[in-house]
C-alpha atoms as a PDB file:
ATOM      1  CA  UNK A   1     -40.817   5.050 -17.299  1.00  0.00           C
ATOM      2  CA  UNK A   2     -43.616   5.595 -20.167  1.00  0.00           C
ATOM      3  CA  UNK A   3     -43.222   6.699 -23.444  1.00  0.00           C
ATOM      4  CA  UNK A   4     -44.661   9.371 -24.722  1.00  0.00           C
ATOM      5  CA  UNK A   5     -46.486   8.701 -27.915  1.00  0.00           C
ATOM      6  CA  UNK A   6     -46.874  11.700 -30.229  1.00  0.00           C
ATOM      7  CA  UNK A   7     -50.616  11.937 -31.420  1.00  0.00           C
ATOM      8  CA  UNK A   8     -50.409  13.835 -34.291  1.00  0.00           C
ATOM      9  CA  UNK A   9     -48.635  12.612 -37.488  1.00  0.00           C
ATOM     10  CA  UNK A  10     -48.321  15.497 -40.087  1.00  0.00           C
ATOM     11  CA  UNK A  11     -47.306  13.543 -42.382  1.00  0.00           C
ATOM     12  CA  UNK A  12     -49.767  11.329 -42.512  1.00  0.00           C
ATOM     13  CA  UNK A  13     -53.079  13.825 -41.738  1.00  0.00           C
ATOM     14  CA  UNK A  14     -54.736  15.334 -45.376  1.00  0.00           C
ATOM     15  CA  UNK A  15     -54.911  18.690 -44.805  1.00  0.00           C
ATOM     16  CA  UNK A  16     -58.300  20.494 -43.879  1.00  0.00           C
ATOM     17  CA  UNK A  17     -61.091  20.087 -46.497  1.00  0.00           C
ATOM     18  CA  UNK A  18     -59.354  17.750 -48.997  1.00  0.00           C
ATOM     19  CA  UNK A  19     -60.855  14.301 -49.730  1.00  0.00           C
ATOM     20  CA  UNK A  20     -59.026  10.794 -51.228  1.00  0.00           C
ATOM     21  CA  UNK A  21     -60.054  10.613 -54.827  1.00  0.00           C
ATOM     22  CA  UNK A  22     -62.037   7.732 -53.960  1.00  0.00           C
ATOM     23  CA  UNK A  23     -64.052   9.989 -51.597  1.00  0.00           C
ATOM     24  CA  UNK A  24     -64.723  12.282 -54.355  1.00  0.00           C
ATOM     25  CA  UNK A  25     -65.469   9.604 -57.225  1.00  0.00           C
ATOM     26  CA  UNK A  26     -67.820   8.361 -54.744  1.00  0.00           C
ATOM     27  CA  UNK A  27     -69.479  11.551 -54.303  1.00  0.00           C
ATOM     28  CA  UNK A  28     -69.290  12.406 -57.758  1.00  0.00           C
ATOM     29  CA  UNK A  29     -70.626   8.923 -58.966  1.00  0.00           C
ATOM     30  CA  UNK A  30     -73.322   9.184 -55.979  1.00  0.00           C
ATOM     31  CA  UNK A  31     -74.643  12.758 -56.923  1.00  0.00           C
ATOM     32  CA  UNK A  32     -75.127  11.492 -60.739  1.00  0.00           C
ATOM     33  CA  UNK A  33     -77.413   8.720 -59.409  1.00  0.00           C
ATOM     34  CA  UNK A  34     -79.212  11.449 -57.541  1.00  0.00           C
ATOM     35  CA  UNK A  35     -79.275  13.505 -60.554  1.00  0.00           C
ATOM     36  CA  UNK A  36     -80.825  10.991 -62.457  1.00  0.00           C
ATOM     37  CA  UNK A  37     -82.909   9.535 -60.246  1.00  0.00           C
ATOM     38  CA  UNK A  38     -84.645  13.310 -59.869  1.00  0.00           C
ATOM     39  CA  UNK A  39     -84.854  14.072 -63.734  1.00  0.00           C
ATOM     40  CA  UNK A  40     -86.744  10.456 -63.692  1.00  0.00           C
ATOM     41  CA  UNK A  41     -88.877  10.546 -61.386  1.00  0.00           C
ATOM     42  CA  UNK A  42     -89.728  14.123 -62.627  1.00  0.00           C
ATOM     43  CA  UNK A  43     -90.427  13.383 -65.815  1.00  0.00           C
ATOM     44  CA  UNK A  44     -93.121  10.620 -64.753  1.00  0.00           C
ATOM     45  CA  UNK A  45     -94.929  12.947 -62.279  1.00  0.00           C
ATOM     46  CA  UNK A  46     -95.329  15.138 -65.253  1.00  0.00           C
ATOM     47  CA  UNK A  47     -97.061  12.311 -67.547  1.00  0.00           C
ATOM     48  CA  UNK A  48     -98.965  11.036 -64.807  1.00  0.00           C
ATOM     49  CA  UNK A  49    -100.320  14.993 -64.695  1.00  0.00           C
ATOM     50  CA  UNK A  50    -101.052  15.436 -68.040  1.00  0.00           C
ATOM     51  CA  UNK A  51    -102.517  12.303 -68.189  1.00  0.00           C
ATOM     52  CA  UNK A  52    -104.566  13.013 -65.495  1.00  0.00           C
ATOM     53  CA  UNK A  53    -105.565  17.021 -66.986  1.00  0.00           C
ATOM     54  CA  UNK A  54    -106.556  15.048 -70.632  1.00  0.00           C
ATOM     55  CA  UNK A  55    -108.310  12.534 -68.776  1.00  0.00           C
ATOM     56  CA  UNK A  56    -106.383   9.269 -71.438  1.00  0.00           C
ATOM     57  CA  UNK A  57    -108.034   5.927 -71.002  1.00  0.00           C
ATOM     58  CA  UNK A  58    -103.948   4.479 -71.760  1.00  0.00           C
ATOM     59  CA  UNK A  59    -101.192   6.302 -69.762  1.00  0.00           C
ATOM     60  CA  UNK A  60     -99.328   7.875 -72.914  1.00  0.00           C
ATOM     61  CA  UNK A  61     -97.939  10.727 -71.931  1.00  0.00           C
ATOM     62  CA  UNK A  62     -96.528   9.270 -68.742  1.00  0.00           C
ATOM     63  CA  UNK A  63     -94.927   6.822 -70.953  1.00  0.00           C
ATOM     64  CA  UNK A  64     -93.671   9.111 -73.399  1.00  0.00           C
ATOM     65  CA  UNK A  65     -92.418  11.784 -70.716  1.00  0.00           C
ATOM     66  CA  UNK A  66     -90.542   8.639 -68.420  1.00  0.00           C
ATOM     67  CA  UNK A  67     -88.375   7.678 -71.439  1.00  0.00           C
ATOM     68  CA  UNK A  68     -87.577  11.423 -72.631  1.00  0.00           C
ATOM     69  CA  UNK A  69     -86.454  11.828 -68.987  1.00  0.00           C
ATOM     70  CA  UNK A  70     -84.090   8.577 -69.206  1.00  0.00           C
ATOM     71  CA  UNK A  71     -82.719   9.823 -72.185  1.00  0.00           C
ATOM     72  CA  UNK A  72     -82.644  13.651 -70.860  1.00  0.00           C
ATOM     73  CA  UNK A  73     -81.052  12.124 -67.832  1.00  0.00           C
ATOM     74  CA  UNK A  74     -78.145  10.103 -69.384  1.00  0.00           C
ATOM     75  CA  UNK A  75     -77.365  12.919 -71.748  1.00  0.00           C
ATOM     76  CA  UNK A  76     -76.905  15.162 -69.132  1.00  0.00           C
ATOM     77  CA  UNK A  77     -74.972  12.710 -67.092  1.00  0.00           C
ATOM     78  CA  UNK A  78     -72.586  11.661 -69.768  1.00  0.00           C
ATOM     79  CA  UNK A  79     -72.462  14.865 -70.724  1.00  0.00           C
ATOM     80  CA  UNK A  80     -70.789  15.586 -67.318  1.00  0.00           C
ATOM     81  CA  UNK A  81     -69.134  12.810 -67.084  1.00  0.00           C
ATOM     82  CA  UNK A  82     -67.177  13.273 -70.443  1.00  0.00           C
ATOM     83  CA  UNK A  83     -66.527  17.008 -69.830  1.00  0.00           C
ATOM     84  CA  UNK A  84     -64.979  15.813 -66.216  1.00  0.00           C
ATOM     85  CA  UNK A  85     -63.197  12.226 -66.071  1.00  0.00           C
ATOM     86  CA  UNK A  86     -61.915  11.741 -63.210  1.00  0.00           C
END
């Protein structure tokens, strides 16, 4: 005679929509490297404009705007990430 095995496990089954917290930490963690990754890259395109509109023999203004947007990303980051540990 077989067994019948029972399929579903209720308590073992999250319920619909919820994540582990390591799910979420990853997807948290993962969307600040996005984040930052954007405000970078950003920031260069708009030196590498202006130093293409004023026509600079040195690239200044991408060099200027690629570390304001490292520092404008990690403040905004941190920012987050101290107004939501998790």
């Amino acid at each position: 005679m077989r067994r019948q095995e029972n399929h579903s496990k209720p308590d073992l089954e999250k319920p619909e929509g919820k994540r582990s917290p390591r799910a979420q930490n990853y997807m948290k963690y993962s969307g600040m490297a996005f984040q930052m990754g954007g405000i970078i890259l950003f920031g260069v395109w708009v030196g590498k404009k202006l130093d293409a509109h004023f026509s600079t023999s040195t690239p200044w203004f991408t060099v200027v705007m690629a570390l304001f947007s490292v520092f404008a990303a990690l403040y905004i980051v941190l920012k987050d990430f101290l107004k939501n540990p998790s």
